[in-house]
C-alpha atoms as a PDB file:
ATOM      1  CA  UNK A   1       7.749  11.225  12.637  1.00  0.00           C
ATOM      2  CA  UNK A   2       8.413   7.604  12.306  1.00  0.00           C
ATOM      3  CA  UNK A   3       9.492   6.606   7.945  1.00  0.00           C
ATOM      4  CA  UNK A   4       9.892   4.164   5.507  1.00  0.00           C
ATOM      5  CA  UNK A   5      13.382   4.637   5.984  1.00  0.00           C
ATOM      6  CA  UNK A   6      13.230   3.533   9.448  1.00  0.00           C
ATOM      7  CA  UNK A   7      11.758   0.431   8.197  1.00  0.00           C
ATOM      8  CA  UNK A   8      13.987  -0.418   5.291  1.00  0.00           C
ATOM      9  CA  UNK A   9      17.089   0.173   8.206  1.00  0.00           C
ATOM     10  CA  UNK A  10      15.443  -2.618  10.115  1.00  0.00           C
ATOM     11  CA  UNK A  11      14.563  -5.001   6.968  1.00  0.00           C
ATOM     12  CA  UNK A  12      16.963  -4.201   4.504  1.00  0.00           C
ATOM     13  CA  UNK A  13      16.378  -2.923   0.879  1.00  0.00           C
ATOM     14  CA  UNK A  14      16.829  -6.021  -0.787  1.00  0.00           C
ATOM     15  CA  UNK A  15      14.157  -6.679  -3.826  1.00  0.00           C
ATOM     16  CA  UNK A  16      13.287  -9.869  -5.826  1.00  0.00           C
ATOM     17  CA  UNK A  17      13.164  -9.143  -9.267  1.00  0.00           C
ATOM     18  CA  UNK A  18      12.080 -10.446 -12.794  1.00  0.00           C
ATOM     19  CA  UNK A  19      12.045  -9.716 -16.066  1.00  0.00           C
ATOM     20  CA  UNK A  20       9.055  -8.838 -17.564  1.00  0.00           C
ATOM     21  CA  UNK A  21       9.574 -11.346 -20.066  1.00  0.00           C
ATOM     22  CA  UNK A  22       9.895 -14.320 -18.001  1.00  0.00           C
ATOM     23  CA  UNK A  23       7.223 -16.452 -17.547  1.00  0.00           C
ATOM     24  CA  UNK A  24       4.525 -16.742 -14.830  1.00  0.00           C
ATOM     25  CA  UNK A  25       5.449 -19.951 -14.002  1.00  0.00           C
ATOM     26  CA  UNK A  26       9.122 -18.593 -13.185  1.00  0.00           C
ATOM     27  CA  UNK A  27       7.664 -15.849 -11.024  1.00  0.00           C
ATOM     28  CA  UNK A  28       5.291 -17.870  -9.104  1.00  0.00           C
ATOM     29  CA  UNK A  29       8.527 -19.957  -8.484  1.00  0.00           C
ATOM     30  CA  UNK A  30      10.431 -17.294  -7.719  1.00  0.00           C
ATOM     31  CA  UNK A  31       7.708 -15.796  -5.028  1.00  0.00           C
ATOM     32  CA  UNK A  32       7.829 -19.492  -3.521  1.00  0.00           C
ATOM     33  CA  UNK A  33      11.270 -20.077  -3.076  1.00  0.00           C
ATOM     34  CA  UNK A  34      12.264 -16.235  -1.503  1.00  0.00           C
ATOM     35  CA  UNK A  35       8.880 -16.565   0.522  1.00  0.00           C
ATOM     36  CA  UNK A  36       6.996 -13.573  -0.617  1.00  0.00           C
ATOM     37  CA  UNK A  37       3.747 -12.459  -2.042  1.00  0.00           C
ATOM     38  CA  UNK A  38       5.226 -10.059  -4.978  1.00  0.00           C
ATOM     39  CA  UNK A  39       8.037  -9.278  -7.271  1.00  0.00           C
ATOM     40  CA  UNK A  40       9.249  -6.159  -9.185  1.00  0.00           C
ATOM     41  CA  UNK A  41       9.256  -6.485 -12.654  1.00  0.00           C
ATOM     42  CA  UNK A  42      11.750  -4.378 -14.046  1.00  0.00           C
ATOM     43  CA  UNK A  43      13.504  -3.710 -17.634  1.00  0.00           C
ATOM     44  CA  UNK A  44      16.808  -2.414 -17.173  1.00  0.00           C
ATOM     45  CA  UNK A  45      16.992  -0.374 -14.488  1.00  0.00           C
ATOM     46  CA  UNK A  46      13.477   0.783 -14.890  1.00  0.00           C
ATOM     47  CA  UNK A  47      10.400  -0.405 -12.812  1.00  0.00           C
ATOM     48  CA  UNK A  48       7.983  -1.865 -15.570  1.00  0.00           C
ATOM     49  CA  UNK A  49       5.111  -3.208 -13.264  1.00  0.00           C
ATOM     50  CA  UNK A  50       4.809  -5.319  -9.928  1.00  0.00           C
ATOM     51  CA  UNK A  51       3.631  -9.363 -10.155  1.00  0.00           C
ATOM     52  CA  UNK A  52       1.456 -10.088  -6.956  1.00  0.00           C
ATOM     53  CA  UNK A  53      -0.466 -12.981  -6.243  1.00  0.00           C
ATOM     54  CA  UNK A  54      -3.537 -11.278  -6.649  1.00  0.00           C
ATOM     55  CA  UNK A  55      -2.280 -10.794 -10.156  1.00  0.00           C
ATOM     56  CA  UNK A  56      -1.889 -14.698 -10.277  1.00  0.00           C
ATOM     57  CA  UNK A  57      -5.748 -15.083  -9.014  1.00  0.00           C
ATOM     58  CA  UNK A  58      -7.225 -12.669 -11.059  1.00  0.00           C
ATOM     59  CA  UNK A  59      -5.151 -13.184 -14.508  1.00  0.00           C
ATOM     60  CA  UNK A  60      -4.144 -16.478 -14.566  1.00  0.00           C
ATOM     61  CA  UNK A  61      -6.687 -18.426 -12.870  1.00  0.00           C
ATOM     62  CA  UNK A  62      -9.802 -17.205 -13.232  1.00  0.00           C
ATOM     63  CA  UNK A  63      -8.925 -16.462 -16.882  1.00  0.00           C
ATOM     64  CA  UNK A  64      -8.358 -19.915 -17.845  1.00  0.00           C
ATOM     65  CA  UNK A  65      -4.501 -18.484 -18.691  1.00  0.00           C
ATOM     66  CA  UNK A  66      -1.657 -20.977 -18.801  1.00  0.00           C
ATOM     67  CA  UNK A  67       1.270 -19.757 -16.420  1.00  0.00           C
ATOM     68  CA  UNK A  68       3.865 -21.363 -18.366  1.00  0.00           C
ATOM     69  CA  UNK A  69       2.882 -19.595 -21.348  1.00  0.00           C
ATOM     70  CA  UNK A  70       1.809 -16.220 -20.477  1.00  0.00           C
ATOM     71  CA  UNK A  71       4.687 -13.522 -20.104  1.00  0.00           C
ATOM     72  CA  UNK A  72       4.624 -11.307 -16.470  1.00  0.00           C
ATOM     73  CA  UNK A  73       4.748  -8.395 -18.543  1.00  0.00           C
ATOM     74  CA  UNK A  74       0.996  -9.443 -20.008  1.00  0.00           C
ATOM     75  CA  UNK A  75       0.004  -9.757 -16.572  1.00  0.00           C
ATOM     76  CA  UNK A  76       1.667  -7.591 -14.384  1.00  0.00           C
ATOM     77  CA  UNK A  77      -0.293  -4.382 -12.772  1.00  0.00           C
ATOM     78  CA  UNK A  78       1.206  -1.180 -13.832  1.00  0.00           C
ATOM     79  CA  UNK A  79       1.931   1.563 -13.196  1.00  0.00           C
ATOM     80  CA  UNK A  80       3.560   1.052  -9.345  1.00  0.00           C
ATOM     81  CA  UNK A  81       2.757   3.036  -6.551  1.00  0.00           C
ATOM     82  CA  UNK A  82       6.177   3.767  -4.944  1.00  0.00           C
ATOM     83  CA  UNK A  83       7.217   5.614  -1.821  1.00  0.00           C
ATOM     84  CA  UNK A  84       9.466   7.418  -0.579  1.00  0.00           C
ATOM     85  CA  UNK A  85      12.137   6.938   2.319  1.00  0.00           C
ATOM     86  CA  UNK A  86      10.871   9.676   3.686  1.00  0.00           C
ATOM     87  CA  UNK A  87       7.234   9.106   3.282  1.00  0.00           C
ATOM     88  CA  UNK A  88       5.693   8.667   6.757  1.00  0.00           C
ATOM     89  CA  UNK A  89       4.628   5.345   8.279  1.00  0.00           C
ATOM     90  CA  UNK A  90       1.037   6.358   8.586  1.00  0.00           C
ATOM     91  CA  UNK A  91       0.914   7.960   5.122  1.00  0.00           C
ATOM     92  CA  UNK A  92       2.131   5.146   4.041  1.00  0.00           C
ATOM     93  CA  UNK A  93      -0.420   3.390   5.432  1.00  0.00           C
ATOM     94  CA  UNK A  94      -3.094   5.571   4.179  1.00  0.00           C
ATOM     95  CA  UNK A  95      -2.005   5.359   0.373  1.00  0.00           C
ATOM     96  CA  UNK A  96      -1.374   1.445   0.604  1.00  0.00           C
ATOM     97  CA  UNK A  97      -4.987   1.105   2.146  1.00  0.00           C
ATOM     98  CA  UNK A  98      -6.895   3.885  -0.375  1.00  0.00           C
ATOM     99  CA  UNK A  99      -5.573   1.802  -3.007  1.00  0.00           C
ATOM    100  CA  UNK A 100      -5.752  -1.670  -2.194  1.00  0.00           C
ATOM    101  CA  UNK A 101      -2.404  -2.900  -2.553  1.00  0.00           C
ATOM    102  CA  UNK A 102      -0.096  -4.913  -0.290  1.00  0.00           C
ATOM    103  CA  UNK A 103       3.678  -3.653  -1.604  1.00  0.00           C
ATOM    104  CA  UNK A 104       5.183  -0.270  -2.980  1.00  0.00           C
ATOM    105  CA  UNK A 105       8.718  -0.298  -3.877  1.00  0.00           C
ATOM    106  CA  UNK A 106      10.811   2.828  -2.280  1.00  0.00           C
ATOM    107  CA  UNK A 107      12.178   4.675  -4.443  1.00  0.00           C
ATOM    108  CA  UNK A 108      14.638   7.500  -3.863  1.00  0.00           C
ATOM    109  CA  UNK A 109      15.656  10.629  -6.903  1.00  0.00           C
ATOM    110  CA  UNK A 110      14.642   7.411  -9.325  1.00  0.00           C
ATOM    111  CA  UNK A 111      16.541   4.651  -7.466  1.00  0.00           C
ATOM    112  CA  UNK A 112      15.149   1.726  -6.147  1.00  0.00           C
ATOM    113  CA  UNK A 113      16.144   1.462  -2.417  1.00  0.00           C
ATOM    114  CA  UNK A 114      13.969  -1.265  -1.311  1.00  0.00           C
ATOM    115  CA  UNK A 115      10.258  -2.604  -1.569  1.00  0.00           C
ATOM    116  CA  UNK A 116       7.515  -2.233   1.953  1.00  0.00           C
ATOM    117  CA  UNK A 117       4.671  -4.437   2.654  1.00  0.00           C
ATOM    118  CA  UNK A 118       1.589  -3.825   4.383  1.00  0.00           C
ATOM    119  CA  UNK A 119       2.720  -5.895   6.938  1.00  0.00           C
ATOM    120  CA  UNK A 120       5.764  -4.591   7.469  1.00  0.00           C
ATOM    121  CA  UNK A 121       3.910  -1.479   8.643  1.00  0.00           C
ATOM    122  CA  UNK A 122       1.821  -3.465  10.761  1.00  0.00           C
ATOM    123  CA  UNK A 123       4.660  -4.813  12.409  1.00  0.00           C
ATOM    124  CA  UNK A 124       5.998  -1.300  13.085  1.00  0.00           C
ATOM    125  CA  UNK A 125       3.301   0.414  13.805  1.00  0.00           C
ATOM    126  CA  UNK A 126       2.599  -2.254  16.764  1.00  0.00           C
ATOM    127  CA  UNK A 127       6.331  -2.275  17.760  1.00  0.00           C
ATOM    128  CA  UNK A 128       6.119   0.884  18.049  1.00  0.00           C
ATOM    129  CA  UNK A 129       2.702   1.119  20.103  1.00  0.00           C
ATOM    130  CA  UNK A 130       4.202  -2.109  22.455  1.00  0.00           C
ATOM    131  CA  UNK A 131       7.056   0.531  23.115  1.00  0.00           C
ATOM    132  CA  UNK A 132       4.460   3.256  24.188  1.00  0.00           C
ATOM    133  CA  UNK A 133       2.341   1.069  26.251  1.00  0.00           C
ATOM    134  CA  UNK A 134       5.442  -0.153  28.377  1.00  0.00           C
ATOM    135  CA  UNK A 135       6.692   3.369  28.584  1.00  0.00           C
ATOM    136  CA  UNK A 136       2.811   4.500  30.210  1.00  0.00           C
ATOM    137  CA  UNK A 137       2.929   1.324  32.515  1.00  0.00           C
ATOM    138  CA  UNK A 138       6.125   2.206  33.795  1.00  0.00           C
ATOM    139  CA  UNK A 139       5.488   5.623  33.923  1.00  0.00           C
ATOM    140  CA  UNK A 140       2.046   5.140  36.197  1.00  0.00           C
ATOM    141  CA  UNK A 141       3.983   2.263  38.257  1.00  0.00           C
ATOM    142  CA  UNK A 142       6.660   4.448  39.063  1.00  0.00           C
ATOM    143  CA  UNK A 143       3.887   6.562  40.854  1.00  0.00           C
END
Protein backbone atom coordinates (compact mmCIF):
# COMPACT_ATOMS: atom_id res chain seq x y z
CA UNK A 1 0.00 0.00 0.00
CA UNK A 2 1.53 3.04 -1.44
CA UNK A 3 1.84 6.31 1.79
CA UNK A 4 2.34 9.67 2.53
CA UNK A 5 5.58 8.68 3.59
CA UNK A 6 6.51 7.54 0.26
CA UNK A 7 5.70 10.91 -0.91
CA UNK A 8 7.37 13.09 1.66
CA UNK A 9 10.76 10.62 0.76
CA UNK A 10 10.40 11.89 -2.76
CA UNK A 11 9.52 15.74 -1.88
CA UNK A 12 11.00 16.32 1.28
CA UNK A 13 9.30 17.48 4.57
CA UNK A 14 10.20 20.90 4.38
CA UNK A 15 7.19 23.47 5.49
CA UNK A 16 6.80 27.29 5.06
CA UNK A 17 5.72 28.74 8.08
CA UNK A 18 4.28 31.96 9.77
CA UNK A 19 3.31 33.30 12.69
CA UNK A 20 -0.06 33.76 13.30
CA UNK A 21 0.55 37.19 14.09
CA UNK A 22 2.12 38.34 11.02
CA UNK A 23 0.30 40.03 8.64
CA UNK A 24 -1.54 38.92 5.45
CA UNK A 25 0.38 40.93 3.42
CA UNK A 26 3.63 39.01 4.75
CA UNK A 27 2.00 35.67 4.03
CA UNK A 28 0.76 36.39 0.66
CA UNK A 29 4.49 37.40 0.17
CA UNK A 30 5.72 34.63 1.63
CA UNK A 31 3.37 32.10 -0.59
CA UNK A 32 4.82 34.17 -3.68
CA UNK A 33 8.30 34.06 -3.17
CA UNK A 34 8.54 29.96 -2.02
CA UNK A 35 5.91 29.35 -4.91
CA UNK A 36 3.08 27.79 -3.08
CA UNK A 37 -0.58 28.03 -2.49
CA UNK A 38 -0.51 27.69 1.57
CA UNK A 39 1.40 28.15 4.72
CA UNK A 40 1.26 26.66 8.27
CA UNK A 41 0.59 28.96 10.80
CA UNK A 42 2.04 27.85 13.84
CA UNK A 43 2.70 29.26 17.58
CA UNK A 44 5.54 27.64 19.03
CA UNK A 45 5.76 24.41 18.08
CA UNK A 46 2.06 24.04 17.82
CA UNK A 47 -0.03 24.06 14.53
CA UNK A 48 -2.51 27.08 15.08
CA UNK A 49 -4.32 27.07 11.60
CA UNK A 50 -3.29 26.83 7.79
CA UNK A 51 -3.34 30.33 5.42
CA UNK A 52 -4.47 29.23 1.82
CA UNK A 53 -5.32 31.32 -0.92
CA UNK A 54 -8.75 30.47 -0.75
CA UNK A 55 -8.49 32.03 2.66
CA UNK A 56 -7.09 35.20 0.82
CA UNK A 57 -10.31 35.13 -1.67
CA UNK A 58 -12.81 34.53 0.70
CA UNK A 59 -11.49 36.78 3.81
CA UNK A 60 -9.67 39.36 2.45
CA UNK A 61 -11.14 40.17 -0.76
CA UNK A 62 -14.47 39.69 -0.89
CA UNK A 63 -14.67 41.16 2.64
CA UNK A 64 -13.41 44.45 1.75
CA UNK A 65 -10.38 43.43 4.48
CA UNK A 66 -7.06 45.24 4.20
CA UNK A 67 -4.12 42.58 3.99
CA UNK A 68 -1.69 44.77 5.53
CA UNK A 69 -3.76 45.20 8.45
CA UNK A 70 -5.48 42.08 9.20
CA UNK A 71 -3.44 39.42 11.32
CA UNK A 72 -3.29 35.51 9.64
CA UNK A 73 -4.43 34.38 12.84
CA UNK A 74 -7.98 36.43 12.15
CA UNK A 75 -8.06 34.75 8.98
CA UNK A 76 -6.60 31.57 8.99
CA UNK A 77 -8.95 28.23 8.77
CA UNK A 78 -8.65 26.14 11.80
CA UNK A 79 -8.58 23.49 13.00
CA UNK A 80 -6.06 21.49 10.29
CA UNK A 81 -6.73 18.33 8.89
CA UNK A 82 -3.36 16.48 9.19
CA UNK A 83 -2.20 13.06 8.09
CA UNK A 84 -0.30 10.67 8.84
CA UNK A 85 2.97 9.10 7.24
CA UNK A 86 1.35 6.22 7.20
CA UNK A 87 -1.99 7.25 5.98
CA UNK A 88 -2.54 5.70 2.52
CA UNK A 89 -2.30 7.58 -0.78
CA UNK A 90 -5.86 6.92 -1.70
CA UNK A 91 -7.19 7.68 1.80
CA UNK A 92 -5.52 10.46 1.56
CA UNK A 93 -7.12 11.29 -1.31
CA UNK A 94 -10.50 10.53 -0.09
CA UNK A 95 -10.27 12.83 3.13
CA UNK A 96 -8.57 15.78 1.09
CA UNK A 97 -11.51 15.49 -1.52
CA UNK A 98 -14.62 14.91 1.27
CA UNK A 99 -13.40 18.01 2.66
CA UNK A 100 -12.44 20.34 0.13
CA UNK A 101 -9.05 21.23 0.89
CA UNK A 102 -5.84 21.30 -1.15
CA UNK A 103 -2.94 20.71 1.82
CA UNK A 104 -2.76 18.66 5.19
CA UNK A 105 0.36 18.88 7.07
CA UNK A 106 1.82 15.23 8.19
CA UNK A 107 2.12 14.89 11.31
CA UNK A 108 3.78 12.05 13.19
CA UNK A 109 3.21 11.23 17.56
CA UNK A 110 2.59 15.33 17.39
CA UNK A 111 5.54 16.28 15.13
CA UNK A 112 5.32 17.99 12.08
CA UNK A 113 7.16 15.91 9.38
CA UNK A 114 6.11 17.66 6.34
CA UNK A 115 2.94 19.23 4.57
CA UNK A 116 1.06 17.12 1.10
CA UNK A 117 -0.85 18.74 -1.57
CA UNK A 118 -3.52 17.52 -3.64
CA UNK A 119 -1.33 17.58 -6.34
CA UNK A 120 1.29 15.93 -5.03
CA UNK A 121 -1.03 12.91 -4.92
CA UNK A 122 -1.98 13.46 -8.33
CA UNK A 123 1.42 13.31 -9.36
CA UNK A 124 1.86 9.96 -7.58
CA UNK A 125 -0.97 8.42 -8.14
CA UNK A 126 -0.24 8.88 -12.09
CA UNK A 127 3.48 7.97 -11.61
CA UNK A 128 2.49 5.28 -10.24
CA UNK A 129 -0.32 4.20 -12.87
CA UNK A 130 2.49 5.27 -15.90
CA UNK A 131 4.59 2.50 -14.05
CA UNK A 132 1.66 -0.08 -14.32
CA UNK A 133 0.73 0.66 -17.80
CA UNK A 134 4.44 0.10 -19.05
CA UNK A 135 4.70 -2.96 -16.92
CA UNK A 136 1.12 -4.47 -18.90
CA UNK A 137 2.61 -3.28 -22.33
CA UNK A 138 5.65 -5.04 -21.78
CA UNK A 139 4.15 -7.80 -20.28
CA UNK A 140 1.57 -8.43 -23.48
CA UNK A 141 4.62 -7.51 -25.94
CA UNK A 142 6.71 -9.99 -24.51
CA UNK A 143 3.94 -12.48 -25.72
Amino acid sequence: MDTVAEILREKGGDVIRIGGGATVFEAVKAMVEANVGALLVTEGDTIAGIFTERDYLRRIAVEGRRSRDTLVREVMTSPVVCVKPETSVDESMAIMSDRRIRHAPVVDGGTLVGMISIGDLVKFISKRQSFQIQYLTDYIGAR
